[in-house]
N, C-alpha and C. Protein backbone atom coordinates (compact mmCIF):
# COMPACT_ATOMS: atom_id res chain seq x y z
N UNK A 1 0.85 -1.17 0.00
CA UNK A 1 0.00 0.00 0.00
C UNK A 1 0.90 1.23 0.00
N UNK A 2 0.58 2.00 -0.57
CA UNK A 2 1.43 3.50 -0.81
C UNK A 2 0.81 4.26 0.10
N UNK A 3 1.81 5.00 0.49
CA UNK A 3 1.77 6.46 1.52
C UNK A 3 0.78 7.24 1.42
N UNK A 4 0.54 7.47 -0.11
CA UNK A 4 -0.90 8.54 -0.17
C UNK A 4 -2.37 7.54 0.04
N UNK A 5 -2.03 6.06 -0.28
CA UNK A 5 -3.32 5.72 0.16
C UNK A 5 -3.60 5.65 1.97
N UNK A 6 -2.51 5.34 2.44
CA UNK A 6 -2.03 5.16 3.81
C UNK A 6 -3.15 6.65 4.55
N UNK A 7 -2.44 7.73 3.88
CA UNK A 7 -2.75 8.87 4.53
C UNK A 7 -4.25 9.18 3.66
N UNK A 8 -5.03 8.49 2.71
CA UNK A 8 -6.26 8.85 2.97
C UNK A 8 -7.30 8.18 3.39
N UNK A 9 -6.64 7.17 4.01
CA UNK A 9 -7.70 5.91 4.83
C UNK A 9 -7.32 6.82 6.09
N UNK A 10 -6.20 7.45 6.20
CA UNK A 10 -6.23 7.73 7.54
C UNK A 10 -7.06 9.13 7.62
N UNK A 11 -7.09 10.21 6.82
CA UNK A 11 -7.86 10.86 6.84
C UNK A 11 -9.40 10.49 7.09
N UNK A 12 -10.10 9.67 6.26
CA UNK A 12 -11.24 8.92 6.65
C UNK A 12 -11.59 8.44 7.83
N UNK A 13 -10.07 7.63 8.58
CA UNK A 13 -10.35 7.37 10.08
C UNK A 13 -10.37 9.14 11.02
N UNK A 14 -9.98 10.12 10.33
CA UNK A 14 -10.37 11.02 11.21
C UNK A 14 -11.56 11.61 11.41
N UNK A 15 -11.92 11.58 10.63
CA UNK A 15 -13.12 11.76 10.17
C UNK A 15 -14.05 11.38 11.02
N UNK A 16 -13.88 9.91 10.96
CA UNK A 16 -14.82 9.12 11.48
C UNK A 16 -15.01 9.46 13.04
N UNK A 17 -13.53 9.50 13.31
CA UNK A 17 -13.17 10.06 14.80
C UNK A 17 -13.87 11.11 15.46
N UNK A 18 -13.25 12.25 15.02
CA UNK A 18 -13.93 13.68 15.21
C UNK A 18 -15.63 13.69 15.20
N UNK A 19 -16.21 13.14 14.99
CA UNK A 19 -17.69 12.58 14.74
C UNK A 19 -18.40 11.21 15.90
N UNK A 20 -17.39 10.84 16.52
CA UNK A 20 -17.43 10.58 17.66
C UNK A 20 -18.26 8.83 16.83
N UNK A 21 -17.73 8.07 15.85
CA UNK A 21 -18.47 7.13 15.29
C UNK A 21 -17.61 6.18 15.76
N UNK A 22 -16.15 6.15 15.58
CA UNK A 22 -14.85 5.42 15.91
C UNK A 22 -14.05 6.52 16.57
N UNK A 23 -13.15 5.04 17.55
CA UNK A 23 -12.30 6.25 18.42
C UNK A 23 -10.98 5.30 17.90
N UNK A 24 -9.90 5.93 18.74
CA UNK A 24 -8.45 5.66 18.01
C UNK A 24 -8.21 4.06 17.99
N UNK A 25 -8.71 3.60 19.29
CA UNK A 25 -8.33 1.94 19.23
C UNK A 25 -9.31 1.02 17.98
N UNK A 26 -10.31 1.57 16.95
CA UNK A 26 -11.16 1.23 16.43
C UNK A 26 -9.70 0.99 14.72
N UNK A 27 -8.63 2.52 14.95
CA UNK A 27 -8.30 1.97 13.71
C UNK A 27 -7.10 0.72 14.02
N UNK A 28 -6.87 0.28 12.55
CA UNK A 28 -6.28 -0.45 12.30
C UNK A 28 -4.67 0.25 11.98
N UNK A 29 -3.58 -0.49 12.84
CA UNK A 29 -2.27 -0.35 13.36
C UNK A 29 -1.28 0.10 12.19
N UNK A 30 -1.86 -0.20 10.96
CA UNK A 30 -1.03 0.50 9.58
C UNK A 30 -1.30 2.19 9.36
N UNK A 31 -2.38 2.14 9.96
CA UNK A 31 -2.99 4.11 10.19
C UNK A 31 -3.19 4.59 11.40
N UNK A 32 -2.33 3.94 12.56
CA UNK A 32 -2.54 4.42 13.80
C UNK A 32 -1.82 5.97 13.73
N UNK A 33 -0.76 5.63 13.08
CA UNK A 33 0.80 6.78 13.43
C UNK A 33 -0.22 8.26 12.80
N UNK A 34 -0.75 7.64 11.44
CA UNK A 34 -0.79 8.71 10.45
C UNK A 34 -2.08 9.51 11.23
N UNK A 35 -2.65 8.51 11.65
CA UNK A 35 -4.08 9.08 12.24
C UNK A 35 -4.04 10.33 13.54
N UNK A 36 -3.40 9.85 14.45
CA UNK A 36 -2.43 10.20 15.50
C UNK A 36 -1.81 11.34 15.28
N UNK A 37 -0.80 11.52 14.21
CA UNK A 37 -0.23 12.78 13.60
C UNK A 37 -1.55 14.58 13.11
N UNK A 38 -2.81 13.74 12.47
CA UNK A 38 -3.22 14.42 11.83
C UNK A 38 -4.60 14.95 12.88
N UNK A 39 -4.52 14.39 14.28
CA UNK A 39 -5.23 14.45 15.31
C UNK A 39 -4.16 15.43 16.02
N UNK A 40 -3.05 15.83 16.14
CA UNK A 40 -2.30 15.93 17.09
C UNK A 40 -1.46 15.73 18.35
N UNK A 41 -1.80 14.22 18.23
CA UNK A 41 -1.78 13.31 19.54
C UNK A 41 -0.38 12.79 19.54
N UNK A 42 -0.18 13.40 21.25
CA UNK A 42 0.90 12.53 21.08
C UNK A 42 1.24 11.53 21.98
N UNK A 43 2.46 10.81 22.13
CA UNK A 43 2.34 9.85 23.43
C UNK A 43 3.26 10.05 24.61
């Protein structure tokens, strides 16, 4: 899978997020980082 698809599944998981439908443990561990990044979260 390529980087730009990477980062627009992960966009989608924000999405989903911010909307309170899925929360971070819902995504899947190949779009945790990217998801995380574009949330501001850090650890």
């Amino acid at each position: 899978m390529t980087d730009a698809m990477k980062r627009s599944f992960a966009t989608t998981y924000v999405y989903l997020i911010m909307n309170g439908r899925r929360s971070i443990e819902d995504v899947p561990s190949a779009f945790v980082d990217y998801v995380k990044g574009d949330l501001g979260m850090t650890e």
